[in-house]
Protein backbone atom coordinates (compact mmCIF):
# COMPACT_ATOMS: atom_id res chain seq x y z
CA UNK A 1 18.98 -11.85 13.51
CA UNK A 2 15.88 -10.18 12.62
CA UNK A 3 17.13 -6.71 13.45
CA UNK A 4 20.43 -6.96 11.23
CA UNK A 5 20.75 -6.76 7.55
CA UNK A 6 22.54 -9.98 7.24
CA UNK A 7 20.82 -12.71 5.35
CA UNK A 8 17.83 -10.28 4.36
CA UNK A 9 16.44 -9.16 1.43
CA UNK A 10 13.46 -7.62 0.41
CA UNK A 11 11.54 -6.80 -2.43
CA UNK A 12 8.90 -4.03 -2.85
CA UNK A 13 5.64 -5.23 -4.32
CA UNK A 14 2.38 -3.35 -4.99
CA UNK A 15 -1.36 -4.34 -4.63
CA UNK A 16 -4.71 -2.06 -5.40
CA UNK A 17 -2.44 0.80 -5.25
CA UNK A 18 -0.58 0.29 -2.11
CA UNK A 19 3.22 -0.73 -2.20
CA UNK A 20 4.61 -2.57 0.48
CA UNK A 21 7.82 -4.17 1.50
CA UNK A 22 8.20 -8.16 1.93
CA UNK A 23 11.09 -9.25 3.86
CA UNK A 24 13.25 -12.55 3.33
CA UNK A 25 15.84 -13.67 5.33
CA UNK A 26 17.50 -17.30 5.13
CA UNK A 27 18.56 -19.05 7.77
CA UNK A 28 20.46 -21.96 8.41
CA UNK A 29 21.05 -24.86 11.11
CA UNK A 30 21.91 -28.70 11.32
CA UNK A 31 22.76 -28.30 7.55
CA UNK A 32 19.33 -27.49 6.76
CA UNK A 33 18.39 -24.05 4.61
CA UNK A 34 15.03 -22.21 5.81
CA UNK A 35 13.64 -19.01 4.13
CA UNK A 36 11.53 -16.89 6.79
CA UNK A 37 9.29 -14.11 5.09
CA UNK A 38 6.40 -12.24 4.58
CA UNK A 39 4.05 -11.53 7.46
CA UNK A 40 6.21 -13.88 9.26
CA UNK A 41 9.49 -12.14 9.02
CA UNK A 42 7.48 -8.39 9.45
CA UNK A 43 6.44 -9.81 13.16
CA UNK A 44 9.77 -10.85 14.06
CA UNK A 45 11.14 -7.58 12.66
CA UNK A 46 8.99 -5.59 15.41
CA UNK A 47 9.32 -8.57 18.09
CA UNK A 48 13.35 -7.93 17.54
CA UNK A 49 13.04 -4.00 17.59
CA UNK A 50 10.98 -4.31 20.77
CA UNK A 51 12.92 -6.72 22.79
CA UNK A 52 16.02 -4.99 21.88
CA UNK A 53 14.96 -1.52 22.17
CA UNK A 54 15.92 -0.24 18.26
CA UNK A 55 15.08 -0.28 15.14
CA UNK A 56 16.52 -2.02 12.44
CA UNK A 57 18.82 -0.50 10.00
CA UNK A 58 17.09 -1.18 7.07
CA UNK A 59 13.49 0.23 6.31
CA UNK A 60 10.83 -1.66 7.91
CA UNK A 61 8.33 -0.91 5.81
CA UNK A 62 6.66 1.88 3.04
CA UNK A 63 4.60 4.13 4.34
């Protein structure tokens, strides 16, 4: 899930100068709607392209 762009969004933000990416992705199960993101969604991002041996198709983050 975390290594697909379905479900995700993301919206670029800036602080002191520095712009950075913050990921959202919504999941749902038992008819219950969750919203994973931030630092949350950026460490299952690289747990995903680890364990699966890729990166995602969508830019990661700004550097």
């Amino acid at each position: 899930m975390f290594i697909k762009d379905e479900n995700r969004r993301a919206e670029e933000r800036e602080w002191m100068g520095n712009k950075y990416l913050i990921h959202f992705f919504d999941y749902e199960t038992n008819n219950k709607k969750y919203m994973i993101w931030g630092l949350t969604a950026g460490i299952l991002i690289r747990a995903a392209s680890i364990v699966y041996e890729r990166p995602p198709p969508f830019v990661p983050f700004i550097t």
